[in-house]
Protein backbone atom coordinates (compact mmCIF):
# COMPACT_ATOMS: atom_id res chain seq x y z
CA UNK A 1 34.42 -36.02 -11.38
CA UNK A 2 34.51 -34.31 -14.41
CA UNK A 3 35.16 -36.44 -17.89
CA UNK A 4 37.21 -34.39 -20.40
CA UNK A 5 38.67 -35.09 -23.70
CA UNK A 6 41.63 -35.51 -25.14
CA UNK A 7 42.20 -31.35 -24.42
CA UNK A 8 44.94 -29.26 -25.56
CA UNK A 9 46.86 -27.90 -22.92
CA UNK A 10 48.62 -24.59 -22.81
CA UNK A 11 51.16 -23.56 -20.59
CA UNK A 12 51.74 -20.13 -19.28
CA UNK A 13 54.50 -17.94 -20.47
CA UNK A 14 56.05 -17.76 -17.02
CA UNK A 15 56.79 -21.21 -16.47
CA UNK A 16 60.45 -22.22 -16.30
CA UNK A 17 62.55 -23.50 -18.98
CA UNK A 18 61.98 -27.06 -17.73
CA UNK A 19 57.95 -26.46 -17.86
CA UNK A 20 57.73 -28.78 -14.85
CA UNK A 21 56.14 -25.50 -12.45
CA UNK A 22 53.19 -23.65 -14.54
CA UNK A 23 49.89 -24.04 -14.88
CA UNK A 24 48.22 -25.00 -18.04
CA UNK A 25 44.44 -24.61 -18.65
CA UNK A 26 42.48 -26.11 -21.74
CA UNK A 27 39.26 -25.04 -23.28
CA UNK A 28 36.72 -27.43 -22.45
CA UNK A 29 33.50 -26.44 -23.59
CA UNK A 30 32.51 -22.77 -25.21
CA UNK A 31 32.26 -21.23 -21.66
CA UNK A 32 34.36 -23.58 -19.63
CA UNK A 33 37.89 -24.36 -18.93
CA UNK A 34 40.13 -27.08 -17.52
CA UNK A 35 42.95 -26.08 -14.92
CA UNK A 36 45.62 -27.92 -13.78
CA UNK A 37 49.41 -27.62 -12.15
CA UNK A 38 52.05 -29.20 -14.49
CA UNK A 39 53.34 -30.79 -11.17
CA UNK A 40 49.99 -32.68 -10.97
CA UNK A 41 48.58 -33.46 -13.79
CA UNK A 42 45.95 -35.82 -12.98
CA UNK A 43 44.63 -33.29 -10.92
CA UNK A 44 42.14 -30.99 -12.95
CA UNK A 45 39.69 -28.68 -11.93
CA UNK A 46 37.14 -26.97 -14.28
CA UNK A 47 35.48 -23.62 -14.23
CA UNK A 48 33.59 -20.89 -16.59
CA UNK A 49 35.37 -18.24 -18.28
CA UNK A 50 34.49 -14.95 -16.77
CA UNK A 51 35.30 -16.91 -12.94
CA UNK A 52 38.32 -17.39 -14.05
CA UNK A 53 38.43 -13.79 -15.54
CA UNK A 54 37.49 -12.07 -12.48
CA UNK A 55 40.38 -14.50 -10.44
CA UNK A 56 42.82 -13.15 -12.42
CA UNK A 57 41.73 -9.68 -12.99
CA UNK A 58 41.73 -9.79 -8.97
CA UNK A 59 45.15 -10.86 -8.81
CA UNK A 60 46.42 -8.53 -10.98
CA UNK A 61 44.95 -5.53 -8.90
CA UNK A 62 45.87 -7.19 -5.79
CA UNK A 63 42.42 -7.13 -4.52
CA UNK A 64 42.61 -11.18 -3.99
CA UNK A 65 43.49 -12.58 0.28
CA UNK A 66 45.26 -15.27 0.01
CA UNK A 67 45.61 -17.47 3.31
């Protein structure tokens, strides 16, 4: 398991007004980052920066199966 910090969270700009379904990541380290869903938020999973880049560039292009 990985130990982390007291880390600032940030939530996305699309979560709803009650901020209780987003996801929030957290820098961890200068190439790293902590995920998590606001639901769960002793759940946290940690990744590099340009993994996480190419997710969401995926997404975006709709290039990304899901299920």
């Amino acid at each position: 398991m990985l130990a982390l910090p007291e880390l600032n969270w940030l939530k996305s700009s699309f979560s709803e007004a009650s901020g209780n379904n987003c996801v929030e990541i957290a820098a961890v380290e200068a190439d790293r980052i902590a995920l998590r869903e606001s639901e769960s938020p002793a759940v946290v999973i940690s990744t590099n920066r340009s993994a996480l880049r190419a997710l969401v560039l995926g997404l975006k292009a709709d290039k990304c199966e899901l299920g």
